[in-house]
Structures are given as C-alpha cells and as structure tokens.
C-alpha atoms as a PDB file:
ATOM      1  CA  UNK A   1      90.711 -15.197   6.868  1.00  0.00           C
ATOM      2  CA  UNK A   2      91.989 -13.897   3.546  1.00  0.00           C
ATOM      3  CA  UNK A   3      89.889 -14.638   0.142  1.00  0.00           C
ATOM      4  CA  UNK A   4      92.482 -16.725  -0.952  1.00  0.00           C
ATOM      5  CA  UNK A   5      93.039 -18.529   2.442  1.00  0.00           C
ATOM      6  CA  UNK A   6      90.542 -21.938   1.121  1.00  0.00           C
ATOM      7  CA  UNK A   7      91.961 -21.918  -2.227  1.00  0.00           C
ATOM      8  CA  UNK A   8      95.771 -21.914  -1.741  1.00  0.00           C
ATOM      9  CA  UNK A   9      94.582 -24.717   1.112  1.00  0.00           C
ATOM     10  CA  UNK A  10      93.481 -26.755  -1.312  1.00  0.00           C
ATOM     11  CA  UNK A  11      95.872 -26.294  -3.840  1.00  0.00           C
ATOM     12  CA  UNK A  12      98.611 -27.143  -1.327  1.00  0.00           C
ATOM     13  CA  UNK A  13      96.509 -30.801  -1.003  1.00  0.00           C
ATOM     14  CA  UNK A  14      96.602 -31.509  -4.581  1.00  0.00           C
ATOM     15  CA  UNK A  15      99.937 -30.151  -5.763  1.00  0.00           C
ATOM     16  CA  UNK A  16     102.985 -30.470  -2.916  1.00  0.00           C
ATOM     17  CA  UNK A  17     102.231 -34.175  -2.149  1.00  0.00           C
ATOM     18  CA  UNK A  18     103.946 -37.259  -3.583  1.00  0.00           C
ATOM     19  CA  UNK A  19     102.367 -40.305  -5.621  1.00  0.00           C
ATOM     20  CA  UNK A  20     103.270 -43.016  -3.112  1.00  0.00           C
ATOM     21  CA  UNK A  21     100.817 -45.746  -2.437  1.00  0.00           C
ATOM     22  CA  UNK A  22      98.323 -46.116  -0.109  1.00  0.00           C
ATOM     23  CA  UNK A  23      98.041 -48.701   2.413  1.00  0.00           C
ATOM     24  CA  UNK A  24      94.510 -50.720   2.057  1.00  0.00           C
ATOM     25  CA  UNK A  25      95.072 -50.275  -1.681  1.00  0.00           C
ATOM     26  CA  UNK A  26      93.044 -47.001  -1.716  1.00  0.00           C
ATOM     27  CA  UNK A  27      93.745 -44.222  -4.472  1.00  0.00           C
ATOM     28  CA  UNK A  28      95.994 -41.839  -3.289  1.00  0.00           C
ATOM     29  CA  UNK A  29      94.897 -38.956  -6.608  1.00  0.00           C
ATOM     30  CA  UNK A  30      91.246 -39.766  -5.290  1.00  0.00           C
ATOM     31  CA  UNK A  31      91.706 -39.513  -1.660  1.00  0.00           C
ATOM     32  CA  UNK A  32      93.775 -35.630  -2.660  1.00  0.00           C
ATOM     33  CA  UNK A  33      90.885 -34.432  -4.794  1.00  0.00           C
ATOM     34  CA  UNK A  34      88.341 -35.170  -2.649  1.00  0.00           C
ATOM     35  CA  UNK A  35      90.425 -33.746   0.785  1.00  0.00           C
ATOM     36  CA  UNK A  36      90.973 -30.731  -1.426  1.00  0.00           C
ATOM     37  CA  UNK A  37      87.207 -30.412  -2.213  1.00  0.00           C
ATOM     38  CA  UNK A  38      86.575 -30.708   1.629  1.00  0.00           C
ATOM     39  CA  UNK A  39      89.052 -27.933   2.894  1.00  0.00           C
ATOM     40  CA  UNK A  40      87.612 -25.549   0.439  1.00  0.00           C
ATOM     41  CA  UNK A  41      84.049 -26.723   1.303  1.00  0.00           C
ATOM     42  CA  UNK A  42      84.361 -26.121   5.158  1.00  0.00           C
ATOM     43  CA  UNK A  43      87.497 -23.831   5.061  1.00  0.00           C
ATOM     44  CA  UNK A  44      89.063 -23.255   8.578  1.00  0.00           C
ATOM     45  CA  UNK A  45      89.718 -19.630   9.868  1.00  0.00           C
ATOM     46  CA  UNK A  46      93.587 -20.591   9.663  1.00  0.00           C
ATOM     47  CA  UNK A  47      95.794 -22.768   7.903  1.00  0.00           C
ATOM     48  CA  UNK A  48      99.174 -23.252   9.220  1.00  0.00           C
ATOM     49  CA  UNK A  49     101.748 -26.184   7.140  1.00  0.00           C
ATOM     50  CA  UNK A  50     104.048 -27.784   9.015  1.00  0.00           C
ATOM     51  CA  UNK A  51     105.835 -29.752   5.941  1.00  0.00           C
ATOM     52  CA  UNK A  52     102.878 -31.731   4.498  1.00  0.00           C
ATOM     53  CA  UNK A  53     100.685 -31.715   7.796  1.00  0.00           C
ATOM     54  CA  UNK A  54      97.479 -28.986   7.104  1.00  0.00           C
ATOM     55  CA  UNK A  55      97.408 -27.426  10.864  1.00  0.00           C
ATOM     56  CA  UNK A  56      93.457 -26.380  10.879  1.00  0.00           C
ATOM     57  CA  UNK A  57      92.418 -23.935  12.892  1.00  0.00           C
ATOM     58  CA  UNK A  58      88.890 -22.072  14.017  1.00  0.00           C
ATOM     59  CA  UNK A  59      88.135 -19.594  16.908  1.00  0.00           C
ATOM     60  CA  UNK A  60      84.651 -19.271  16.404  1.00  0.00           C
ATOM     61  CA  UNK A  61      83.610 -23.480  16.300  1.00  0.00           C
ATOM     62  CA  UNK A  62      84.900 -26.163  17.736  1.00  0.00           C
ATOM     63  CA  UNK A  63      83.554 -28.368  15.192  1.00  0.00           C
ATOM     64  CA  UNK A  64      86.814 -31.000  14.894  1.00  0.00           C
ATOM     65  CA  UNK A  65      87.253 -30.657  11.227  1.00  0.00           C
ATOM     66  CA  UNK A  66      87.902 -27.148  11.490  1.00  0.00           C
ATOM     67  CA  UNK A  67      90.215 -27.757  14.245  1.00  0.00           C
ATOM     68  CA  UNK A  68      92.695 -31.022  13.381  1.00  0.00           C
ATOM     69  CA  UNK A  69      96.016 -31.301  11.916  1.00  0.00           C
ATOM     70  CA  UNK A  70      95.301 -33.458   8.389  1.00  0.00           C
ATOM     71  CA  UNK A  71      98.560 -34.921   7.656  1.00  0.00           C
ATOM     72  CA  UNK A  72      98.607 -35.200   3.843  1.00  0.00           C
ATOM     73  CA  UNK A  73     101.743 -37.323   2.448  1.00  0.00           C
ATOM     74  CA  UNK A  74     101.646 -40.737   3.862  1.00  0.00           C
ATOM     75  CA  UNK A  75     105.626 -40.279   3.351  1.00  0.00           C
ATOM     76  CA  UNK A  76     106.002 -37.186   5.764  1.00  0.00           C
ATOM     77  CA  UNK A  77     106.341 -38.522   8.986  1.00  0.00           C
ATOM     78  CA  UNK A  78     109.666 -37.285  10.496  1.00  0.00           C
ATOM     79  CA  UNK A  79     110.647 -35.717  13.521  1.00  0.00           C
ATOM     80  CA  UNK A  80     106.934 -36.590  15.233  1.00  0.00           C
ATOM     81  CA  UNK A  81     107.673 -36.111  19.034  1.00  0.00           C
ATOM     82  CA  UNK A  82     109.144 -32.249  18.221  1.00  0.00           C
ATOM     83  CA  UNK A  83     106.043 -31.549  15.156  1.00  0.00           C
ATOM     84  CA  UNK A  84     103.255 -32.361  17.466  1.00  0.00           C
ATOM     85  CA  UNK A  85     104.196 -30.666  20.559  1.00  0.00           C
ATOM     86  CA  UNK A  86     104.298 -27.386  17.960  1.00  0.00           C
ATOM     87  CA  UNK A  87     101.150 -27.784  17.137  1.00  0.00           C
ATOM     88  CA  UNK A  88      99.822 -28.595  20.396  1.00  0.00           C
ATOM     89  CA  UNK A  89     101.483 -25.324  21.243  1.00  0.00           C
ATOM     90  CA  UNK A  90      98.972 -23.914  18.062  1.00  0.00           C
ATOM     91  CA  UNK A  91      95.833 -25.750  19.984  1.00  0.00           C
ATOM     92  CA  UNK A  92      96.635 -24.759  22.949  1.00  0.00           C
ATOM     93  CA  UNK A  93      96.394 -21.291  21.993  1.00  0.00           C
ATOM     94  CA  UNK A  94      92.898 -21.437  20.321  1.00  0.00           C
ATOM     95  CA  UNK A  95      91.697 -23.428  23.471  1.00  0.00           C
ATOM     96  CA  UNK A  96      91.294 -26.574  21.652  1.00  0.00           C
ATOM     97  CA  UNK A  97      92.293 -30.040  22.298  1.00  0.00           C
ATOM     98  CA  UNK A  98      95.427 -31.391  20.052  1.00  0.00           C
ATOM     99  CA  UNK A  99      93.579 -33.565  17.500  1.00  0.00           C
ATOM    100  CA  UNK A 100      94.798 -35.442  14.643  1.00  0.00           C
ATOM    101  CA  UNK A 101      92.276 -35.892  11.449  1.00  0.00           C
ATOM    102  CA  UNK A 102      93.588 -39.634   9.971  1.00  0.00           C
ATOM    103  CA  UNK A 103      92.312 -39.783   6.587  1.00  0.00           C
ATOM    104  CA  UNK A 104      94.614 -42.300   4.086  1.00  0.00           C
ATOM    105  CA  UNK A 105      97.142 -39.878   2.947  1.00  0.00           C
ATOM    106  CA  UNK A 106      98.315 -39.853   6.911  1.00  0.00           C
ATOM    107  CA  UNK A 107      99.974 -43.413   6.384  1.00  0.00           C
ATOM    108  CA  UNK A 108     101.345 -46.060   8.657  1.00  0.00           C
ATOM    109  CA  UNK A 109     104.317 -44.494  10.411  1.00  0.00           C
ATOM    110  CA  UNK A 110     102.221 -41.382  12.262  1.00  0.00           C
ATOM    111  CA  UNK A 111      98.941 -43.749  13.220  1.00  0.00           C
ATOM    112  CA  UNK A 112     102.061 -46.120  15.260  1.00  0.00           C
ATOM    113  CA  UNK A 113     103.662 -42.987  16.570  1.00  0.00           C
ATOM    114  CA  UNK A 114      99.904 -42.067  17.972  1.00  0.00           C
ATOM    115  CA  UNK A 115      99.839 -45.545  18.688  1.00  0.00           C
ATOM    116  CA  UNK A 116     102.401 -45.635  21.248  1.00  0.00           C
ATOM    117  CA  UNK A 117     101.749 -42.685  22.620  1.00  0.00           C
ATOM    118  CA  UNK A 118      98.542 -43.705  23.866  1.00  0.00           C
ATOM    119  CA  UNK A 119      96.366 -41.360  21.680  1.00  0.00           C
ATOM    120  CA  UNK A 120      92.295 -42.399  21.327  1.00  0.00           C
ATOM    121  CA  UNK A 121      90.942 -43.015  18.147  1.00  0.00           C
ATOM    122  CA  UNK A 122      87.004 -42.451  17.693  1.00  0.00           C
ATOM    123  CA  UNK A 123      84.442 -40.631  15.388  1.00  0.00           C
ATOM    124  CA  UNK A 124      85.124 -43.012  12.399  1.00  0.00           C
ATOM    125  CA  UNK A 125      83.412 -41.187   9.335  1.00  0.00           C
ATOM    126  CA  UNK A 126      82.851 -42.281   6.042  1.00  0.00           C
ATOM    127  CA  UNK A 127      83.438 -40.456   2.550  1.00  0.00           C
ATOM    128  CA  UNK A 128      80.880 -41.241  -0.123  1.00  0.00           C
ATOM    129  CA  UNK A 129      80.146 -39.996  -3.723  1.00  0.00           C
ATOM    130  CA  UNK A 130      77.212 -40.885  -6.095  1.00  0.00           C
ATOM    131  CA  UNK A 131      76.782 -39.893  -9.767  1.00  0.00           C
ATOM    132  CA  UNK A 132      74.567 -36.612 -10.101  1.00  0.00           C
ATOM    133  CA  UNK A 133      72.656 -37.836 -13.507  1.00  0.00           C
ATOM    134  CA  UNK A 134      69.923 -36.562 -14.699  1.00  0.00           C
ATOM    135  CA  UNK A 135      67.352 -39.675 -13.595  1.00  0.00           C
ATOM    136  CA  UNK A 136      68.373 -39.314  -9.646  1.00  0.00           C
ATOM    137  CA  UNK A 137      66.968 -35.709  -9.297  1.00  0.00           C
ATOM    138  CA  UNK A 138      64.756 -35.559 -12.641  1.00  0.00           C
ATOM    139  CA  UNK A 139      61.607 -35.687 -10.011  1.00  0.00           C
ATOM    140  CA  UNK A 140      62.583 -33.485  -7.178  1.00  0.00           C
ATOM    141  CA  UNK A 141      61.141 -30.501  -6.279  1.00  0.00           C
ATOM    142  CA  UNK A 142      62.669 -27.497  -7.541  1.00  0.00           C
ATOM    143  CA  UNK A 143      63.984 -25.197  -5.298  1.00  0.00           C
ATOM    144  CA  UNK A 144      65.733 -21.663  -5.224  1.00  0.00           C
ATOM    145  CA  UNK A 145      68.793 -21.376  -2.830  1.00  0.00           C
ATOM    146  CA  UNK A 146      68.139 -18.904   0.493  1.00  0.00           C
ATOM    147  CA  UNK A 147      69.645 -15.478   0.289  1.00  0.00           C
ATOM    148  CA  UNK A 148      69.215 -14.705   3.644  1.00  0.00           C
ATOM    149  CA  UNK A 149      72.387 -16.792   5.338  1.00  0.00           C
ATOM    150  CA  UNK A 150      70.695 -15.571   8.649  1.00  0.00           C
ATOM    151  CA  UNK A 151      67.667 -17.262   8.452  1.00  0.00           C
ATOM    152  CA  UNK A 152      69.702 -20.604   7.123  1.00  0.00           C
ATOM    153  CA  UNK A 153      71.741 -20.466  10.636  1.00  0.00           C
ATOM    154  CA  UNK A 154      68.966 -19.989  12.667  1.00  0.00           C
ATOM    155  CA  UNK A 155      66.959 -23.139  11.110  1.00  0.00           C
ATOM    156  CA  UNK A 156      70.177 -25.232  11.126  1.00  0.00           C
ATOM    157  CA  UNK A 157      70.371 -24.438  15.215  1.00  0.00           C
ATOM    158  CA  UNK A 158      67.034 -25.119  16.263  1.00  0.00           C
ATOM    159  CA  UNK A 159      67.141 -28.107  14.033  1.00  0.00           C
ATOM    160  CA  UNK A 160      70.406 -29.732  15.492  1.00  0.00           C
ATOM    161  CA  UNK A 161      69.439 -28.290  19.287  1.00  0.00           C
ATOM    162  CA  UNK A 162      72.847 -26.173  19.013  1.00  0.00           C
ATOM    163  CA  UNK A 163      74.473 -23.376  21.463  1.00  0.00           C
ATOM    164  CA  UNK A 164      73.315 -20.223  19.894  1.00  0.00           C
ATOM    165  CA  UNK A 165      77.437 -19.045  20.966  1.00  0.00           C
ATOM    166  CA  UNK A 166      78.149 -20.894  17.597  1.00  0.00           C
ATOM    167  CA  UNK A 167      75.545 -18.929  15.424  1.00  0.00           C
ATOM    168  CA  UNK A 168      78.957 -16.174  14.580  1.00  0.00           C
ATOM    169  CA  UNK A 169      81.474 -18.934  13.979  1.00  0.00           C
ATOM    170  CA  UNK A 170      78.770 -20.830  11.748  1.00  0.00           C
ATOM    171  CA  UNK A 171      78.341 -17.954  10.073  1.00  0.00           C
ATOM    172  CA  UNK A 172      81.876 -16.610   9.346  1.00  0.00           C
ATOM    173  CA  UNK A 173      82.541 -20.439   8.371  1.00  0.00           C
ATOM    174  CA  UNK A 174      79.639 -20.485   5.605  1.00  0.00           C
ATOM    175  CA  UNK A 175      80.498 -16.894   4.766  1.00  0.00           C
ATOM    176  CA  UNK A 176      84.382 -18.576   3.767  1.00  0.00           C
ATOM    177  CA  UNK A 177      83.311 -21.274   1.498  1.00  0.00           C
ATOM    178  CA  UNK A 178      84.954 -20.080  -1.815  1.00  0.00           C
ATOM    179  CA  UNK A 179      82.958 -21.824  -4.537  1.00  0.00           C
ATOM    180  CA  UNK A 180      78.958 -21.470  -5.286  1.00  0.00           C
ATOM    181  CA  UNK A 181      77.271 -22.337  -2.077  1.00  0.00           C
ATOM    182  CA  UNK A 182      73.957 -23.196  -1.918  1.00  0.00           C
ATOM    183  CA  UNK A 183      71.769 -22.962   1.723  1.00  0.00           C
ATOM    184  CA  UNK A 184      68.698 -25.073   1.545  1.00  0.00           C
ATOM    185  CA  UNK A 185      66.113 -25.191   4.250  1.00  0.00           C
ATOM    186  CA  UNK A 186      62.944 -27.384   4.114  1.00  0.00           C
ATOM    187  CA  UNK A 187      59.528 -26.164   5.917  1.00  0.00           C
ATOM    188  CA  UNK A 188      56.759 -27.847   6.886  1.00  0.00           C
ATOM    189  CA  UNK A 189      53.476 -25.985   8.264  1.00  0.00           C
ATOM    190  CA  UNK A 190      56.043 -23.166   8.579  1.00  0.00           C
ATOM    191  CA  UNK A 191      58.348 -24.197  10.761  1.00  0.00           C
ATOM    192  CA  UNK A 192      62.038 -25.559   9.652  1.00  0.00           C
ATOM    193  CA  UNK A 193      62.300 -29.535   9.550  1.00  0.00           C
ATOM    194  CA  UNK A 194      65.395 -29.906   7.018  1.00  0.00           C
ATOM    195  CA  UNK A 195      68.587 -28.199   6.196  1.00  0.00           C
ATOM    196  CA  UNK A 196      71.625 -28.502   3.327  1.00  0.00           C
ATOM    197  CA  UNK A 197      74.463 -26.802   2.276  1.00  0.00           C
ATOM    198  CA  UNK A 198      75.427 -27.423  -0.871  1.00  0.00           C
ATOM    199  CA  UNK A 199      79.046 -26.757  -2.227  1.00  0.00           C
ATOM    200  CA  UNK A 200      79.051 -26.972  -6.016  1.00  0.00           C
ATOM    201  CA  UNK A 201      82.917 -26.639  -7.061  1.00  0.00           C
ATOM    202  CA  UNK A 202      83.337 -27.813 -11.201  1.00  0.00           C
ATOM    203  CA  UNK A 203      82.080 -30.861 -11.652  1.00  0.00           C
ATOM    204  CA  UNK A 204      81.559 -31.745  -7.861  1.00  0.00           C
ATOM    205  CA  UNK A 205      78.878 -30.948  -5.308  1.00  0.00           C
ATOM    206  CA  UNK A 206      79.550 -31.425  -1.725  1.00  0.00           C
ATOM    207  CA  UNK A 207      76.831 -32.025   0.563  1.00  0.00           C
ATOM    208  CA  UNK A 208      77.231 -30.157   3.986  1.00  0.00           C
ATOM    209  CA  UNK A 209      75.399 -29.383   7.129  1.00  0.00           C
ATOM    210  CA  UNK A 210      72.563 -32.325   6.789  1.00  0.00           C
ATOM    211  CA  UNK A 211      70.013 -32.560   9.344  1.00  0.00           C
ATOM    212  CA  UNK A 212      66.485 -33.231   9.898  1.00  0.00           C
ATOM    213  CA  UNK A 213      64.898 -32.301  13.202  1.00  0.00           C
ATOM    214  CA  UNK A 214      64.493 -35.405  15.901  1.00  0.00           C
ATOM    215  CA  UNK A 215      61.204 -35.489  15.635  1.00  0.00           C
ATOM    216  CA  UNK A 216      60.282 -35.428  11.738  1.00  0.00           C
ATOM    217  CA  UNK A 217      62.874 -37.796  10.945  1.00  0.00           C
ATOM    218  CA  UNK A 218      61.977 -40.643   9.051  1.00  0.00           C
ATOM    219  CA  UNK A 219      59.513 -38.891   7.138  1.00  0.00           C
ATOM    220  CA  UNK A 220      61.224 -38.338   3.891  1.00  0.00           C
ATOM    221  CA  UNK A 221      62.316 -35.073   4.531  1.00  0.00           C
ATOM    222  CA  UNK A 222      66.029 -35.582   4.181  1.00  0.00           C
ATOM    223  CA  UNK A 223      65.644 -37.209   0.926  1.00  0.00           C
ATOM    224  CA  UNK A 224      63.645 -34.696  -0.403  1.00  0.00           C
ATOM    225  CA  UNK A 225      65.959 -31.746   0.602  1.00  0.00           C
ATOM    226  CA  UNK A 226      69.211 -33.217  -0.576  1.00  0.00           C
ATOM    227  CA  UNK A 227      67.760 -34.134  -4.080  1.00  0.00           C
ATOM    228  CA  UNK A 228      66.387 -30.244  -4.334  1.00  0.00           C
ATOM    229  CA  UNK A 229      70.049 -29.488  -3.527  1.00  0.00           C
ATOM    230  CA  UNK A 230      71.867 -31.757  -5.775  1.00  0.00           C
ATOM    231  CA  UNK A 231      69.077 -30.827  -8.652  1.00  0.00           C
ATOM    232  CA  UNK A 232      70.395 -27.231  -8.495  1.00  0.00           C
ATOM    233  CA  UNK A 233      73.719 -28.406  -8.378  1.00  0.00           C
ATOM    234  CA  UNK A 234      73.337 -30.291 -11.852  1.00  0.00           C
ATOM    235  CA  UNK A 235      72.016 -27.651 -13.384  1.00  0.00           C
ATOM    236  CA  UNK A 236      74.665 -25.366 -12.660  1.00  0.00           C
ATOM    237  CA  UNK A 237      76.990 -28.310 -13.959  1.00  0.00           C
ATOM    238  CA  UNK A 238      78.137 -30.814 -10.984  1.00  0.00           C
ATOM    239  CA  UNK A 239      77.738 -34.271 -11.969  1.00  0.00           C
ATOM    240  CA  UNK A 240      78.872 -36.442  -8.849  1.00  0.00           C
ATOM    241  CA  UNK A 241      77.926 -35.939  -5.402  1.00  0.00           C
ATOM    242  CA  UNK A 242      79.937 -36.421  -2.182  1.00  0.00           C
ATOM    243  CA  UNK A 243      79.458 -35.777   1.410  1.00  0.00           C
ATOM    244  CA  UNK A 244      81.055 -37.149   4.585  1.00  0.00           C
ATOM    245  CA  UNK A 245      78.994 -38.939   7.216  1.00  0.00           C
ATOM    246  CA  UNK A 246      79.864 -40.627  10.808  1.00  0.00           C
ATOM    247  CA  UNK A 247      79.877 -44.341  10.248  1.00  0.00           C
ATOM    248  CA  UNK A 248      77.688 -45.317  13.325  1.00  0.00           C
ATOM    249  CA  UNK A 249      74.980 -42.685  11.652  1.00  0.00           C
ATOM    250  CA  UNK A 250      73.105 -45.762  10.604  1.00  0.00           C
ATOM    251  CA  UNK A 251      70.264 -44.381   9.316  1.00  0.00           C
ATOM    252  CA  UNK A 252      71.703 -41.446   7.126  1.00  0.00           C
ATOM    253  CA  UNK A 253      74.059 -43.755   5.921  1.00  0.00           C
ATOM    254  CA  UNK A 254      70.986 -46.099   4.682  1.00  0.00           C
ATOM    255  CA  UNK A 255      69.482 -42.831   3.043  1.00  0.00           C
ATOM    256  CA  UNK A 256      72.624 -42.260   0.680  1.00  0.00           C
ATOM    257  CA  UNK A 257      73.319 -45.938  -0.019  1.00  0.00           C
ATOM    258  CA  UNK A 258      69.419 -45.841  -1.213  1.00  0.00           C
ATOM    259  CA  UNK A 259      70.418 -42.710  -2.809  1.00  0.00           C
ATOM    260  CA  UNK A 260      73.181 -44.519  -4.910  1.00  0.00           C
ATOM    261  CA  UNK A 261      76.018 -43.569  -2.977  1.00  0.00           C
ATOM    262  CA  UNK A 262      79.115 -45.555  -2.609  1.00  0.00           C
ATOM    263  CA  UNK A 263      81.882 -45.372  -0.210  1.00  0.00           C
ATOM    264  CA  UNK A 264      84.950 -43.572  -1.131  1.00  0.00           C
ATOM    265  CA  UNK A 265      87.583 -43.770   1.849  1.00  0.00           C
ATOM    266  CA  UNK A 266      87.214 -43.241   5.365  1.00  0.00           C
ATOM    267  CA  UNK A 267      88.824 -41.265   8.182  1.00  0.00           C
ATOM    268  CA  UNK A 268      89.250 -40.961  11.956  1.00  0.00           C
ATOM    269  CA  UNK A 269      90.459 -38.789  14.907  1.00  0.00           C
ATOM    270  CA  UNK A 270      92.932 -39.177  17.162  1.00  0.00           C
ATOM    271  CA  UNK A 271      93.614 -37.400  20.543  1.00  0.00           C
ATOM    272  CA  UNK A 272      95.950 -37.965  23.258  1.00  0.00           C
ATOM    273  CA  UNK A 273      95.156 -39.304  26.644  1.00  0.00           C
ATOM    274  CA  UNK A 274      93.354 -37.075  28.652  1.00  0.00           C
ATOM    275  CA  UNK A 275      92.475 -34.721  25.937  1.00  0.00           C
END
C-alpha cells in the first residue's frame, strides 16, 4: 500500500460526492466526514473506485470493513447488474465473498437492486460520537501509548481468542493508519485484560480495536482503558470521540451511552445468496 493510499481514500469521500439528501433525514456532510475519518482509520491494503463506489480490499484480514465495496453518492447507482459482477470479479480474486458496506450515502436505488437480487443483510452497526471535554477524562489514569506494536497484537489476539494467521495482516493494517495512532493495552496482575487503538486525526479521535477479555468483563476495565485513550487524545488536541460498534453488542453499547455517546448514523452489509 502506498503512503498516500488512506489519504487520497479519504479525500475521494469528502470531495467527488454530491450534496443530495439523505433518506431518513440524516446529514449527508456528517455521514462523509465521519466515512472519511473511518477509511483513513482502518485503511484497506487497496482501494479501487468504480465511479463513486470505494472497492475495499485486504489480503492479509478478512475483517469485512476492509473488504466491502462502500458506495458513497446516494445518486450513483447506474449500470448495477454490469458494476457488481466487476467487483465480484475483484473479490473473487482476493478470495473473499462479494460484500456490500450500506452506510447512508449508498441510497435507495442500490439497497432495491440488492433487494431483488436476493442479497442478505446482517451485522447492523452503529456510529457514535461523544464530546472529548475536559470533565469526561479529567480523572482517568494517565497513560503513555505502547511502542512496541508487537506486543499490542499479541494482547489484542489472546484477548479476542483470534487465529494467530491474522497477527501479519493486523499488523500491516495498524502499520497503514496515516494519522497519530495510539495502541493502548490494559494489565492486570500482568497479564493483558483490555485493548484500544486510538486514531487521533485534527480534532477527532476514533476509537478502534475495543475489547476486554471474556472473563474480566464487566469489571470496569473497558471504561477505564478508553478514557486513558481519549485523555491522550485531548491532550494532543481531539475534542469529540467516535467509534463504530455492532448494534446487538448490548453491553458495549450501554458503556458509551454511559460514556455520553450519541448515535450518529448506522450501517449494514449485504451479501448475495449463498455467499
């Protein structure tokens, strides 16, 4: 992947699309910046445009954000039948299953297409965001970034029980991410219980990789990780905070509504039949 490969992705999301409305009534300029923030928070390996459609692609994880087209002009849906076999053509290659990523700016016209088709829908996730003042992290405990992005991986794969196969791709992923990252892990007695990657990019600080091992979960862990993270990112300048979370995820979802964070948008994936 080329330096410039995550920035020229997002800059493509906030500068080639129209200003059309949204169905649902939800804020097209919004739902840009904070797509934009995402690409160049988790940045795929490649980026292929077919018009307005962001064709992501990753060899090394499967992980279906790096691997989705992300149609991003509700307005750019022609020629469908002949657009999506090319990129199943693209998936096909990389051994992954065609997958569409349905966020707002994807519109009516493609989700009816999909529709018709037959596609699935599942893994309904939510976008949130939260002010970063000064009282939400004035208490938490201060804490330096890791250096070592080894040691990060291997806590975040024992913590979330994952095929050690993924430890490269993780790593060239994290290695990608083109603003100031930040790789928090949480101990306790020694051993790894929490983990965060935080993305501060200007005034924004994405909240990435968030997990707390099964068995110390409810323990306060989580909270006490992500406010370390978002205290570093405020003093380095960020002043909201946004992450993305799977709907049905009831109990992380509690923590960041206790947290103060609000729903932004949502998004979905689609898949055809048999996929």
């Amino acid at each position: 992947m080329s330096p410039s490969t995550a920035t020229t992705e997002a800059e493509a999301v906030a500068g080639s699309m129209k200003s059309d409305g949204l169905s649902g009534g939800s804020n097209l300029p919004m739902v840009r910046r904070f797509e934009a923030a995402g690409f160049r928070a988790w940045p795929a390996t490649t980026v292929h445009y077919d018009g307005t459609w962001a064709v992501r692609l990753t060899g090394g994880h499967p992980a279906r954000r790096l691997n989705s087209i992300n149609p991003l002009d509700p307005g750019d849906h022609g020629n469908l039948p002949e657009r999506i076999a090319r990129a199943g053509r693209r998936f096909a290659a990389f051994g992954r299953p065609l997958t569409f990523r349905m966020s707002p700016l994807a519109g009516e016209r493609i989700a009816a297409h999909l529709d018709a088709e037959g596609w699935s829908q599942f893994s309904q996730s939510l976008v949130m965001r939260a002010p970063l003042g000064d009282a939400l992290v004035r208490d938490a405990m201060h804490q330096i970034p890791l250096k070592d992005m080894g040691r990060f991986i291997g806590a975040a794969i024992a913590i979330r029980n994952l095929d050690p196969v993924l430890r490269p791709g993780l790593s060239e992923v994290i290695s990608s991410i083109q603003p100031q990252a930040g790789l928090f892990v949480l101990e306790e007695g020694g051993v790894p219980v929490s983990t965060a990657i935080c993305v501060h990019d200007g005034d924004l600080a994405g909240l990435f990789e968030v997990a707390t091992e099964e068995s110390q979960r409810g323990k306060g862990f989580g909270r006490r990780i992500l406010l370390s993270a978002l205290k570093w990112a405020r003093a380095h300048g960020a002043r909201t905070a946004w992450l993305q979370v799977e709907a049905d995820n009831e109990s992380a979802v509690g923590l960041y509504r206790s947290m103060g964070f609000e729903d932004l948008y949502s998004y979905h994936y689609r898949q055809p039949e048999g996929a």
